[in-house]
Protein backbone atom coordinates (compact mmCIF):
# COMPACT_ATOMS: atom_id res chain seq x y z
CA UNK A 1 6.68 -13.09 130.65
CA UNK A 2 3.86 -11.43 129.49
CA UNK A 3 5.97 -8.71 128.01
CA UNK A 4 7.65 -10.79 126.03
CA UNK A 5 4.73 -12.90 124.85
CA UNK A 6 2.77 -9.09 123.93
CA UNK A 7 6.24 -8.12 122.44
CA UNK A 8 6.51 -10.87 120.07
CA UNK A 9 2.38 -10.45 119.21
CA UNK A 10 3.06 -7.23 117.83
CA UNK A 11 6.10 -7.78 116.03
CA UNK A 12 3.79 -11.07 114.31
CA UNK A 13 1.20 -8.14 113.85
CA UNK A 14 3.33 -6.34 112.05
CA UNK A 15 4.89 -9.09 110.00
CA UNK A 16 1.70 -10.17 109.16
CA UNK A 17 0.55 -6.51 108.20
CA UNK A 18 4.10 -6.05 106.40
CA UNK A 19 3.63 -9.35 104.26
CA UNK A 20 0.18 -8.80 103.35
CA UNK A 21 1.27 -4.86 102.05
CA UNK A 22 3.65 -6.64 99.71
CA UNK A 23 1.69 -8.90 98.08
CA UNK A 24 -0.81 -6.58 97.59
CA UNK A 25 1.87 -4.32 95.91
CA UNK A 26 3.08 -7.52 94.07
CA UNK A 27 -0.75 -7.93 92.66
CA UNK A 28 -1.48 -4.78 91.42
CA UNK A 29 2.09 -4.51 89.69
CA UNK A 30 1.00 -7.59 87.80
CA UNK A 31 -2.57 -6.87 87.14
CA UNK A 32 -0.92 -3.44 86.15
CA UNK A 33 1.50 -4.65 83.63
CA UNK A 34 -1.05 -7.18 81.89
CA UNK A 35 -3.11 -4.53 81.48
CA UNK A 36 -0.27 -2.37 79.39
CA UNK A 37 0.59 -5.62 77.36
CA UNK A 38 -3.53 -6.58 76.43
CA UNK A 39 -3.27 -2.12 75.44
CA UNK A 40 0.57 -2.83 73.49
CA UNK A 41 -1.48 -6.25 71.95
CA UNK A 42 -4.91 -4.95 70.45
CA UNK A 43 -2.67 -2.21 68.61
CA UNK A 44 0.40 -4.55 67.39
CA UNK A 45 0.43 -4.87 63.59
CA UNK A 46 -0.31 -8.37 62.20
CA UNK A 47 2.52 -9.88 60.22
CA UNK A 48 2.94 -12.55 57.72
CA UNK A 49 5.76 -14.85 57.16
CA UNK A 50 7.85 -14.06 53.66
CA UNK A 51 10.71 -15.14 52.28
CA UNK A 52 13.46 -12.66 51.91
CA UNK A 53 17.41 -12.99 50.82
CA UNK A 54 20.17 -13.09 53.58
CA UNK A 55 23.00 -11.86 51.46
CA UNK A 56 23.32 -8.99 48.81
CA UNK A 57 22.58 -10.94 45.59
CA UNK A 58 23.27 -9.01 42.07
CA UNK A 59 21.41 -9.14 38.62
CA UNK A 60 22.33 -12.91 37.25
CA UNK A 61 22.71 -15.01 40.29
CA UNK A 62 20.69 -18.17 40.58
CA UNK A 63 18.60 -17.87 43.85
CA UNK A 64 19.21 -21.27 45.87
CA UNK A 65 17.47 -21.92 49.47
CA UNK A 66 20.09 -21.16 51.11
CA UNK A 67 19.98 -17.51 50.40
CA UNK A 68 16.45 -16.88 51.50
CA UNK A 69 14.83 -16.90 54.75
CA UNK A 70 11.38 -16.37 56.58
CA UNK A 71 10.77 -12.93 57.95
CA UNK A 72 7.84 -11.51 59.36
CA UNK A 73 6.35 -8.33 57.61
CA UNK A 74 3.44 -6.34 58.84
CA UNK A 75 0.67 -7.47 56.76
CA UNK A 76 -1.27 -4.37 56.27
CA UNK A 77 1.39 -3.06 53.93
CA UNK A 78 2.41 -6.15 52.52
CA UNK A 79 3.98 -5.63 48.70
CA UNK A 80 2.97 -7.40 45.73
CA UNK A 81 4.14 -10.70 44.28
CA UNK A 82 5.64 -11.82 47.64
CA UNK A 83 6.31 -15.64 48.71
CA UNK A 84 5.04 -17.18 51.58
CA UNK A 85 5.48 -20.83 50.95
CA UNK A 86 8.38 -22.86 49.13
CA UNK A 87 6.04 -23.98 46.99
CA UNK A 88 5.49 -20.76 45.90
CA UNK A 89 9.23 -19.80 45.59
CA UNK A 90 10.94 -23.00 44.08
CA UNK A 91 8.01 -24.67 42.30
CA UNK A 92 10.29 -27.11 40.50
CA UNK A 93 12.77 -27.64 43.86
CA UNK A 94 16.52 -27.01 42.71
CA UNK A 95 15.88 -28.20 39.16
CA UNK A 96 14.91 -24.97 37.64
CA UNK A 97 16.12 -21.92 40.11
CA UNK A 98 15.08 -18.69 39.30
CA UNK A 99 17.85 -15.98 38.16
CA UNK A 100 17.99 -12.47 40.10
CA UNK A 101 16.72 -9.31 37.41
CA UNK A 102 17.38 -6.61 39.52
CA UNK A 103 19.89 -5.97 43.02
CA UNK A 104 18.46 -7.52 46.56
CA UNK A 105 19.64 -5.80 49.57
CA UNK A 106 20.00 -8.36 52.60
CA UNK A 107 16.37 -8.67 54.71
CA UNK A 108 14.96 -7.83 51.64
CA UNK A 109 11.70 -9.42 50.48
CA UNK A 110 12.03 -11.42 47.43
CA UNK A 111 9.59 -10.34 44.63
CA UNK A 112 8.38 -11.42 41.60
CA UNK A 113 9.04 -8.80 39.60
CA UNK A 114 13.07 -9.21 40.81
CA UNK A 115 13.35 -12.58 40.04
CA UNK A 116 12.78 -14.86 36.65
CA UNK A 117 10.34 -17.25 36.25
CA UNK A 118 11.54 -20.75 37.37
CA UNK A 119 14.52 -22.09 34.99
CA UNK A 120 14.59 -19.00 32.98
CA UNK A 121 17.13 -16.39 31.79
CA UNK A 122 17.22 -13.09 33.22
CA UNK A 123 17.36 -11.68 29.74
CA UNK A 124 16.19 -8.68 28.39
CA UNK A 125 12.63 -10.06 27.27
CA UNK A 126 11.80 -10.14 30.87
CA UNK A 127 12.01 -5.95 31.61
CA UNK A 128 10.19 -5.23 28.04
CA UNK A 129 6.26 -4.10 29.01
CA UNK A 130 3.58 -6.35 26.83
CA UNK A 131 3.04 -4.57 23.76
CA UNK A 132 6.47 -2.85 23.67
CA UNK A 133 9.51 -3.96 21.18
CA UNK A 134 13.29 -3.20 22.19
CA UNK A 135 15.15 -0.94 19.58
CA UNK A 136 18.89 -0.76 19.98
CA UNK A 137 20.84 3.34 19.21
CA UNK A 138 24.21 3.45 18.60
CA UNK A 139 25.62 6.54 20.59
CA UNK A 140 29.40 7.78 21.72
CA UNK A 141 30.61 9.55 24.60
CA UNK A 142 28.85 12.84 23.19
CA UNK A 143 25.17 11.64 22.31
CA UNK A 144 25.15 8.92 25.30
CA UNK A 145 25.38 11.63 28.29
CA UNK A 146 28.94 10.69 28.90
CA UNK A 147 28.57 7.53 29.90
CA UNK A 148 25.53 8.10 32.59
CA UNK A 149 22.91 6.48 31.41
CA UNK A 150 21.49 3.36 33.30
CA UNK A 151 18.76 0.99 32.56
CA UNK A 152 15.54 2.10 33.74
CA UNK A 153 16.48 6.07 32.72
CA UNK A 154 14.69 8.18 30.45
CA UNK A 155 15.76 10.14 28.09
CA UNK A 156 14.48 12.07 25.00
CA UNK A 157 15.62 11.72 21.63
CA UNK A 158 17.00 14.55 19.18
CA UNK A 159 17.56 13.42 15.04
CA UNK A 160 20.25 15.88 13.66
CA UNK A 161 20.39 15.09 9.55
CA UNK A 162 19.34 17.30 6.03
CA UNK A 163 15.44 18.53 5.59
CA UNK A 164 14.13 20.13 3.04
CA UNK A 165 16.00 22.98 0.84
CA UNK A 166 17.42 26.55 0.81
CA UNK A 167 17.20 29.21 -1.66
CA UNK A 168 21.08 27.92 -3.01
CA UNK A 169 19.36 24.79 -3.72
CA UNK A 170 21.17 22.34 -1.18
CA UNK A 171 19.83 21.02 2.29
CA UNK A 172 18.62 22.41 5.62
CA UNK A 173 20.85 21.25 8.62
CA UNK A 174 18.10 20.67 11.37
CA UNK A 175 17.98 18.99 14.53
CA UNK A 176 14.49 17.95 15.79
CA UNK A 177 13.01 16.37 19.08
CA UNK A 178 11.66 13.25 17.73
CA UNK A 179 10.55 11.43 20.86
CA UNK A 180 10.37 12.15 24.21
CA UNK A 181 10.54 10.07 27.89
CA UNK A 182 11.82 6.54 26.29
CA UNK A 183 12.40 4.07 29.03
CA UNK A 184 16.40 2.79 28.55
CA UNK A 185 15.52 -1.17 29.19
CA UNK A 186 19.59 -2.06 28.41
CA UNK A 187 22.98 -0.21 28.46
CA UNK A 188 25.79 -1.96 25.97
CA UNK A 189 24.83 -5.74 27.07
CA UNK A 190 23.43 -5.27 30.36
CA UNK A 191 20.24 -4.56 31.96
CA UNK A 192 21.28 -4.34 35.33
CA UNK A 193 19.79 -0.90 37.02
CA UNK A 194 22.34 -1.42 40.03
CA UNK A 195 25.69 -0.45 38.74
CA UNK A 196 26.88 2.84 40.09
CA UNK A 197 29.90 3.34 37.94
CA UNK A 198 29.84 5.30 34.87
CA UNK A 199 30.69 3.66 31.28
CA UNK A 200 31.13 4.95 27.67
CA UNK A 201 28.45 2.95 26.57
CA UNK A 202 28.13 1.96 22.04
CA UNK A 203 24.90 0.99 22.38
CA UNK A 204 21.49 1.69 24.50
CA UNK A 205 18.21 -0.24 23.69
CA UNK A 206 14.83 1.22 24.68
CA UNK A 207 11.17 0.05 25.00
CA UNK A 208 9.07 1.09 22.07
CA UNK A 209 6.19 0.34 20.25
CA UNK A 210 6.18 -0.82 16.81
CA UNK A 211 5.53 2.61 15.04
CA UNK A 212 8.45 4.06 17.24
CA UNK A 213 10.51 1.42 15.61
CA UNK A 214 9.81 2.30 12.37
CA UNK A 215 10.59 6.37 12.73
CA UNK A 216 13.81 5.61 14.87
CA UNK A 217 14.99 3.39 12.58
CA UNK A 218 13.80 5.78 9.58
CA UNK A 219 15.99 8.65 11.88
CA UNK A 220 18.68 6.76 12.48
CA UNK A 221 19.85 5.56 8.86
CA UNK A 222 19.12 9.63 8.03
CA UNK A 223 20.98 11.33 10.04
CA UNK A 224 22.45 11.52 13.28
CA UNK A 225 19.87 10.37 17.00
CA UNK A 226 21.16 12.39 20.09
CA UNK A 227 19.85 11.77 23.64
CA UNK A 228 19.19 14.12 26.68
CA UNK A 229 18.08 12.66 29.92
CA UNK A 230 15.33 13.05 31.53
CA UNK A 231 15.16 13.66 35.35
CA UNK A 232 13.78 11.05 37.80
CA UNK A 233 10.90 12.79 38.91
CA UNK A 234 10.73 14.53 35.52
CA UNK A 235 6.50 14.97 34.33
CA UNK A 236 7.10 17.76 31.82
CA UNK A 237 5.80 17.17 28.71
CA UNK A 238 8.32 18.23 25.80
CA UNK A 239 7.13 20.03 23.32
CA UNK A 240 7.96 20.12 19.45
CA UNK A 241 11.43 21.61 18.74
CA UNK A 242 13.05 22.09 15.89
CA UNK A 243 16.32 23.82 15.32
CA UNK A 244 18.38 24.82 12.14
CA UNK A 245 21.64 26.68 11.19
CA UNK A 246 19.85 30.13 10.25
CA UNK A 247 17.34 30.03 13.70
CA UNK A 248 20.51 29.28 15.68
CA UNK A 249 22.24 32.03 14.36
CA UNK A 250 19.87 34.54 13.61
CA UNK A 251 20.39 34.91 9.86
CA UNK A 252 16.95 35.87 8.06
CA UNK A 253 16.39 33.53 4.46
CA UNK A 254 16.30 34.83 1.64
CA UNK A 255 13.17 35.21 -0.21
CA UNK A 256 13.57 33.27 -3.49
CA UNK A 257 12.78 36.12 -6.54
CA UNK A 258 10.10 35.92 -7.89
CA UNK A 259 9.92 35.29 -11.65
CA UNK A 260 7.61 37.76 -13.98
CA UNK A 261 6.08 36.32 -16.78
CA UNK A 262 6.78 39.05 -20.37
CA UNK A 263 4.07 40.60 -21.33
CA UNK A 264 2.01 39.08 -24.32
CA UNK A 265 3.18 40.74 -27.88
CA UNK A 266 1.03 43.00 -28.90
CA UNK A 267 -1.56 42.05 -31.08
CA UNK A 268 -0.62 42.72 -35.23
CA UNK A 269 -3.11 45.06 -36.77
CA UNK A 270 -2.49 45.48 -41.00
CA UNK A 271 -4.87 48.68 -41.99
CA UNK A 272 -4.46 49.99 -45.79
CA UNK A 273 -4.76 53.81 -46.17
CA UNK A 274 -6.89 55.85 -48.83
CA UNK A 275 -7.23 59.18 -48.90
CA UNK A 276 -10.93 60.70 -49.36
CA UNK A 277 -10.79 64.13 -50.48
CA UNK A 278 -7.96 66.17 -47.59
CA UNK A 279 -8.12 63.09 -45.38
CA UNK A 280 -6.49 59.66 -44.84
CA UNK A 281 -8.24 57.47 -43.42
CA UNK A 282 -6.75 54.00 -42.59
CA UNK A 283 -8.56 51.16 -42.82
CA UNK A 284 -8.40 47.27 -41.29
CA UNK A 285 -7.57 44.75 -43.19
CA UNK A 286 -6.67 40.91 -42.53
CA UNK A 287 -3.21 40.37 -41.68
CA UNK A 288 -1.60 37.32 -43.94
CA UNK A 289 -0.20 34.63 -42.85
């Protein structure tokens, strides 16, 4: 009997021991883990809520509530002209929606600078940069970079036309850089910068200022405007250039002769002659009239 009952003690003993093991385990796995998520806490990024579009919306399209949503962005790096309120987004409610100026990807934040301001037109007035006018070239397949020119390119600007004149009398061919780095703001009638496909455009309007205006209208209704592109991450600064039919080919001008006056007549002398003894001498006299 007293076997049993010392038996059964140290199997409680070890029970006991085996249970208290556990829980101290248990314990220090917890205290363990809160410690990694206070350390994963003090370095998580804040974040904001913002309102961002669900679907892929394109240049035009009226943006409704239903194709925005809250997301959280990390605030640190938050862009400008974000919304964070309704308020903020539809001012007016569904009354006056604002239009979409430029592509939104889905999860995308919605920004003031993509989107009109509350009941008005994505037109071209909203791309043009304070100060700056738009000026419409006509172009073809040949001056408009076949067809690969989008809005928001740039691109400089070459005037082919007559300048000046030659020895024969007529004019100078000559093609001339006449301004560099022009921001396209419109291809044909759109503005959209998110079409991928290329088009024979008739028309491309850029943002100029009022004196660029006046010489690319001047250039245009003289002669001929051609445009070159400019690369995306393009900073060069063009220089002047200036091209004609005799530099391109090598042929050296003529110098234009040179004409030499006559000489002045010489001046009329009238003398009278009398002889004095073996000599003759001649002697000045007025000339008559």
């Amino acid at each position: 009997m007293r076997a049993v009952f010392g038996l059964v003690l140290l199997v409680g003993l070890g029970l006991a021991g085996f249970a208290v093991y556990t829980v101290k385990g248990y314990l220090e796995q917890q205290q363990y883990a809160l410690a990694v998520e206070r350390a994963a806490a003090a370095e998580r990024v804040p974040t904001v809520d913002v309102y961002a579009v669900t679907r892929t919306i394109g240049y035009g399209e009226r943006l409704t509530p239903e194709d925005v949503t809250l997301i959280p962005y990390a605030e640190p790096y938050l862009p400008e002209g974000v919304f964070r309120t309704e308020e903020e987004l539809f001012p007016q409610g569904t009354e006056a929606l604002r239009m979409v100026a430029r592509q939104m990807e889905p999860n995308e934040p919605v920004l003031a600078a993509k989107v009109t301001e509350p009941g008005a037109d994505a037109g071209i007035t909203t791309r043009l940069t304070p100060g700056k006018r738009a000026f419409a070239i006509s172009v073809d397949v040949a001056s408009g970079v076949s067809g690969f020119l989008r809005p928001g390119d740039r691109v400089d600007v070459y005037w082919t036309g007559t300048a000046g004149r030659s020895v024969s009398g007529t004019g100078r061919q000559v093609t001339k850089l006449i301004e560099t780095g022009l921001r396209l703001v419109a291809v044909d009638q759109t503005i959209d910068s998110g079409r991928s496909e290329a088009s024979v455009a008739r028309t491309v309007t850029v943002e100029v200022d009022p004196q660029q205006v006046a010489a690319l209208a001047q250039a245009q209704a003289s002669g001929k405007l051609s445009l070159a592109l400019v690369g995306y991450s393009d900073e060069t600064v063009a220089m002047a250039v200036e091209v004609d039919q005799r530099s391109l080919l090598g042929i050296v001008e003529e110098e234009e002769p040179v004409e030499v006056a006559p000489p002045p007549p010489p001046e009329e002398v009238c003398t009278i002659r009398t002889r004095r003894g073996s000599e003759v001498v001649e002697i000045p006299i007025p000339c008559p009239d």
